[in-house]
Protein backbone atom coordinates (compact mmCIF):
# COMPACT_ATOMS: atom_id res chain seq x y z
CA UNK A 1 21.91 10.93 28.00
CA UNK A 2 19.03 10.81 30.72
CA UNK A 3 18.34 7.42 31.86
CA UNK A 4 14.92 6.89 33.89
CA UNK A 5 13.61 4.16 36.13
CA UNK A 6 10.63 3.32 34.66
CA UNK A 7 7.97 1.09 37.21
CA UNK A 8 8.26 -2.78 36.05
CA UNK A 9 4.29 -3.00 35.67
CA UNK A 10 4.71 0.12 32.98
CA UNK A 11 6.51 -2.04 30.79
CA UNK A 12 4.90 -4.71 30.99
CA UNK A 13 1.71 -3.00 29.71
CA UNK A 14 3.91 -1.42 27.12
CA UNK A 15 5.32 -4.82 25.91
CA UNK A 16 1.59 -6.16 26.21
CA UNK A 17 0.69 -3.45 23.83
CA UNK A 18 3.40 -3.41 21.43
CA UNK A 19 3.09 -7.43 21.13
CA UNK A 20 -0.34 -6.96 20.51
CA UNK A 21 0.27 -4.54 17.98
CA UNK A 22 2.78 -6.16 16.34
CA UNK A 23 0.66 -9.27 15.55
CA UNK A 24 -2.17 -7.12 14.22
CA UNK A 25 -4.89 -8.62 17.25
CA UNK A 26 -7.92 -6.22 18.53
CA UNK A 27 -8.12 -6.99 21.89
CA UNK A 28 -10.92 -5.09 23.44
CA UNK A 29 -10.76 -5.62 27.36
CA UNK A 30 -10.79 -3.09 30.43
CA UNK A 31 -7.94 -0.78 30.21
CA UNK A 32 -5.51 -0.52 32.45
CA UNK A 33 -3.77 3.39 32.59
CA UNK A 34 0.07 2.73 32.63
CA UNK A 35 2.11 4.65 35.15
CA UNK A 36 3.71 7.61 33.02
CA UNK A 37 7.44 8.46 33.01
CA UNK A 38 8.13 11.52 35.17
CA UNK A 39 10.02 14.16 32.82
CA UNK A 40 10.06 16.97 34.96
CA UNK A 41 13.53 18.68 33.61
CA UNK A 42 11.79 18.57 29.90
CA UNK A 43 14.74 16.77 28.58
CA UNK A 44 14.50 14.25 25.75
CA UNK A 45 14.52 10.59 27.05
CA UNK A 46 16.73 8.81 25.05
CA UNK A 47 17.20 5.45 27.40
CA UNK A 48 15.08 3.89 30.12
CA UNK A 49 16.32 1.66 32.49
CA UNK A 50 13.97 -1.55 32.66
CA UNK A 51 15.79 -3.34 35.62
CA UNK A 52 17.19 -6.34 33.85
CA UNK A 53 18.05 -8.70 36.13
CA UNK A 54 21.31 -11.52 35.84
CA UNK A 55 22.55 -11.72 32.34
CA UNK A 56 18.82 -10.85 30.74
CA UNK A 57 20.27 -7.83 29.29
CA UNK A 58 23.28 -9.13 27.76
CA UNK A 59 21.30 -12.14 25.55
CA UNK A 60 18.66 -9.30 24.34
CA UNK A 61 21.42 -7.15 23.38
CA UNK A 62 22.65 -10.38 21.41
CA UNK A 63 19.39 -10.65 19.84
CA UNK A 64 19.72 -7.46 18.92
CA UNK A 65 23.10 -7.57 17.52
CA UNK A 66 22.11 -10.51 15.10
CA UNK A 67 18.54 -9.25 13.80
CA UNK A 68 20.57 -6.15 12.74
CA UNK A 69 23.47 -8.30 11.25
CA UNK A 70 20.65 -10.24 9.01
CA UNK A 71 19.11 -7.30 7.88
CA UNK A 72 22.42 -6.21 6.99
CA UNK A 73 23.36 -8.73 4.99
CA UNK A 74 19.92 -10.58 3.94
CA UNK A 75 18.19 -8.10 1.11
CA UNK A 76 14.61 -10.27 1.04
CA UNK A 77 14.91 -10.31 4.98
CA UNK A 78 15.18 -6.85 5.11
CA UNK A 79 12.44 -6.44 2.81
CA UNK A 80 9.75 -7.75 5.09
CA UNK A 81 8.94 -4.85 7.52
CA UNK A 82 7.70 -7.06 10.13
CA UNK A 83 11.35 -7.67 11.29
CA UNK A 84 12.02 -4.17 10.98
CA UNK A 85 9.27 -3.74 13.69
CA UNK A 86 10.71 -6.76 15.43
CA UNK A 87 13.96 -4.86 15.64
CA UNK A 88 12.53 -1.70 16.54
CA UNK A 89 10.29 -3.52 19.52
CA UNK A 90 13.54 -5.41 21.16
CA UNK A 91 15.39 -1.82 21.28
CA UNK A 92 12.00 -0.45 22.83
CA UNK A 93 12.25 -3.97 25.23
CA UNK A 94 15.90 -2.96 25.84
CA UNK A 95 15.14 0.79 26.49
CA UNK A 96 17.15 2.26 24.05
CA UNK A 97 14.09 4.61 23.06
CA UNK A 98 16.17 6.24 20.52
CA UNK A 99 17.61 3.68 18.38
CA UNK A 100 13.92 2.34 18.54
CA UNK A 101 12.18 5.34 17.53
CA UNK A 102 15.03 5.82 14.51
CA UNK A 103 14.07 2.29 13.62
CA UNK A 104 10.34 2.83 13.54
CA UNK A 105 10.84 6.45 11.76
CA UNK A 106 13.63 5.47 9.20
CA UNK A 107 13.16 1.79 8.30
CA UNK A 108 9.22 1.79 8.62
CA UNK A 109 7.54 4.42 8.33
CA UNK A 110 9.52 6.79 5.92
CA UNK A 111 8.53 4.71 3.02
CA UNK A 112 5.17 3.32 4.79
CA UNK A 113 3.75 6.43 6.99
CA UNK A 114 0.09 4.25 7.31
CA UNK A 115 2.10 1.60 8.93
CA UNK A 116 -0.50 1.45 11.71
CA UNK A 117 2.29 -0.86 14.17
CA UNK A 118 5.01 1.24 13.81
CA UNK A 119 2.57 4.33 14.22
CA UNK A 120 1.32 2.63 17.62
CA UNK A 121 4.64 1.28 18.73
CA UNK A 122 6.09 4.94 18.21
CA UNK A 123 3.68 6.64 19.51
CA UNK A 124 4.66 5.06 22.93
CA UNK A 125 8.31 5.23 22.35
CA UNK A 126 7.92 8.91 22.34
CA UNK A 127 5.64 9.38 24.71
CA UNK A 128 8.47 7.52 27.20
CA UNK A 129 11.06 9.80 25.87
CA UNK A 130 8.76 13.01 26.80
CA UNK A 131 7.74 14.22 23.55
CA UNK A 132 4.38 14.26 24.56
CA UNK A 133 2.90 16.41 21.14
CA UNK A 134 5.03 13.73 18.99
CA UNK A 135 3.06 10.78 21.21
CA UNK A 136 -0.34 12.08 20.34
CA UNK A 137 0.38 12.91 16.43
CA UNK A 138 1.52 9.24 15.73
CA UNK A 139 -1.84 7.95 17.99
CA UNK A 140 -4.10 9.92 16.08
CA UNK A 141 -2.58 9.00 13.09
CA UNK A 142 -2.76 4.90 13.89
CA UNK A 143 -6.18 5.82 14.86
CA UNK A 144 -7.01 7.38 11.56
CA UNK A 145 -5.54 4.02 9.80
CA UNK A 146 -6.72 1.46 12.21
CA UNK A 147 -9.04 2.58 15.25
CA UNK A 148 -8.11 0.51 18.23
CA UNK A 149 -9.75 0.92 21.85
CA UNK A 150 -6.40 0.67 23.44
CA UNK A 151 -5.06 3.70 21.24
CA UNK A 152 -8.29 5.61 21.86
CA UNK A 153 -7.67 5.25 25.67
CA UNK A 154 -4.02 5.82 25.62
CA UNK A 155 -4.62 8.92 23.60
CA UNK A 156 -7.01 10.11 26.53
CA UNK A 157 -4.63 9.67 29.02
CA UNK A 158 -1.94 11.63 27.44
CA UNK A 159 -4.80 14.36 27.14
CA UNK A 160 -5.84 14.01 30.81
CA UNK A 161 -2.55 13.89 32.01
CA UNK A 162 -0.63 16.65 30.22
CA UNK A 163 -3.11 19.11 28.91
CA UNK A 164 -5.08 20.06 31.58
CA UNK A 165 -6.91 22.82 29.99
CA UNK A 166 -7.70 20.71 27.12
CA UNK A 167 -10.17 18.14 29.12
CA UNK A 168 -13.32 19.07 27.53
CA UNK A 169 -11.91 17.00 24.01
CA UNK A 170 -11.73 13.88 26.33
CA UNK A 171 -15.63 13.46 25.40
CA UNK A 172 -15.71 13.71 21.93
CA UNK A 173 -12.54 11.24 21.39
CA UNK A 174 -14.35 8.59 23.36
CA UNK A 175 -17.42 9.54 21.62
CA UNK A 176 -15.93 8.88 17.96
CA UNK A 177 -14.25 5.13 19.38
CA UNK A 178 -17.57 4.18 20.45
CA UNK A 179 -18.86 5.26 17.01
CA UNK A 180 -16.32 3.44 15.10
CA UNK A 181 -15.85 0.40 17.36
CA UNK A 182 -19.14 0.47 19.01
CA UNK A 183 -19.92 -0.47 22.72
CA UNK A 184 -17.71 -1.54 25.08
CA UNK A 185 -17.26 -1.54 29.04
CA UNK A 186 -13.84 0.07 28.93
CA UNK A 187 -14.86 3.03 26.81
CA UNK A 188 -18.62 3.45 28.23
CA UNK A 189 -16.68 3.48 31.83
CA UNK A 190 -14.44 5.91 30.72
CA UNK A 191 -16.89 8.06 29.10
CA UNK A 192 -18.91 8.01 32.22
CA UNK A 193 -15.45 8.72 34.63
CA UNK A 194 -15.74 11.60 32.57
CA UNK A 195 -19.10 12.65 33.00
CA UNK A 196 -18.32 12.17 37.07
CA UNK A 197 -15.74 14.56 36.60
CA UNK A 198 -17.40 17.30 34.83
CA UNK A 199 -21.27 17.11 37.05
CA UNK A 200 -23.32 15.40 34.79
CA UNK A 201 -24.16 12.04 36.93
CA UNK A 202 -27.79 11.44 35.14
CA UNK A 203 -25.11 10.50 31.91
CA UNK A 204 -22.46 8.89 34.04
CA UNK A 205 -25.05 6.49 35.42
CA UNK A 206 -26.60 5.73 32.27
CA UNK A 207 -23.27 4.67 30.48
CA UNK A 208 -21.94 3.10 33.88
CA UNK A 209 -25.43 0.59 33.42
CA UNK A 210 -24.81 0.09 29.79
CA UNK A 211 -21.37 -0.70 30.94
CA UNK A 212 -22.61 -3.13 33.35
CA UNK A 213 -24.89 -4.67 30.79
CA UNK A 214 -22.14 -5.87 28.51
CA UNK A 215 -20.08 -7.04 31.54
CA UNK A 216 -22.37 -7.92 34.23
CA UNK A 217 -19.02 -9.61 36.29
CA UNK A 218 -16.90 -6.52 36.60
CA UNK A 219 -17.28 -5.26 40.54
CA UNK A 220 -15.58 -2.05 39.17
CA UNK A 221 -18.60 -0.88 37.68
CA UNK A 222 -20.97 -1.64 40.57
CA UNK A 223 -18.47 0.18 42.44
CA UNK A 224 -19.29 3.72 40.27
CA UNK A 225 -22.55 3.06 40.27
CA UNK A 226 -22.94 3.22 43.50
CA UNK A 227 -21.12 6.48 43.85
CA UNK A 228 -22.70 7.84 41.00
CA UNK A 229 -26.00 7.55 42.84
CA UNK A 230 -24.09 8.31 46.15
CA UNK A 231 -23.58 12.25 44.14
CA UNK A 232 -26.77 12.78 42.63
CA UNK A 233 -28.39 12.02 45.93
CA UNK A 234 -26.29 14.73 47.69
């Protein structure tokens, strides 16, 4: 068993996300990129260590021990899959990535494979425990069921960060979430991050002022813009 340190502000953006997904809200707001889990060996990451502190560990694992108990022995609780996922997301909390992605897999999504919440919350679960290909299946699939900014972008990063050679599909995934969600700052900055990155600053600037249009308070944006200009001027 590999156990990994994971950064304390990575999980709490993938708690945020997994308690947003789990009550079914579309939150559209900057994104944030998370801080990936190193997996240099290639190993399967089956726990993560998330730095519990005093006996914080202990009363999850309690938690733990009696949502499984009532499932056990409670048929119509164990019917409704949103305690399933409940289950599945306080494994995820504790870092036990495995028993979280069997729970999502075997009690969700078996029977329910357009489960977009289990989709997304499994999607990150593997994605800690290094199976990168198995991260971006389960996001494209959510995405196919229930398009989400956040799963757009997350599904990006994964691209960005592990497939090098594969950079030029960046475009058309943020292409399609603006199609299907419409305009927003985070994707119109990200679109135009990528346009930076591959020479075409006429594009960059005009998304980066669209951007700025729909949030006229976000200093990040002024900030590209002004570098954006700063390159074509060069």
């Amino acid at each position: 068993m590999k156990i990994l340190k994971i950064r304390l502000r990575t999980i709490i953006f993938a708690l945020a996300v997994i308690v947003l997904v789990s009550l079914g809200i579309i939150w559209k707001f900057g994104f944030w990129q998370p801080t990936p889990v190193e997996n240099k060996s290639g190993e399967v990451v089956t726990f993560a260590d998330r730095g519990f502190q005093g006996d914080a560990q202990a009363v999850l694992e309690q938690k733990i021990s009696d949502q499984e108990n009532k499932l056990a022995t409670d048929s119509e609780f164990a019917k409704d899959l949103s305690q399933w996922l409940i289950l599945g997301n306080m494994k995820y909390q504790l870092g036990d990535l495995a028993g979280a992605k069997e729970v999502y897999e075997t009690k969700i999504l078996q029977d329910h494979p357009d489960d977009a919440p289990a989709l997304e919350n499994l999607a990150q679960t593997l994605y800690e425990m290094g199976d990168y290909a198995g991260a971006e299946l389960r996001w494209r699939a959510a995405i196919s069921v229930s398009p989400w900014e956040v799963t757009y972008l997350k599904l990006v990063d994964l691209i960005e960060d592990k497939s090098p050679a594969r950079q030029k599909e960046i475009q058309g995934i943020l292409e399609e979430a603006i199609a299907n969600l419409g305009q927003s700052p985070g994707l119109l900055r990200r679109l135009g991050d990528w346009y930076v990155d591959n020479q075409q600053y006429d594009r960059a600037l005009s998304h980066y002022q669209v951007a700025k249009q729909l949030a006229p308070d976000d200093a990040s944006i002024d900030e590209r813009i002004v570098e954006v200009r700063k390159l074509m001027s060069q």
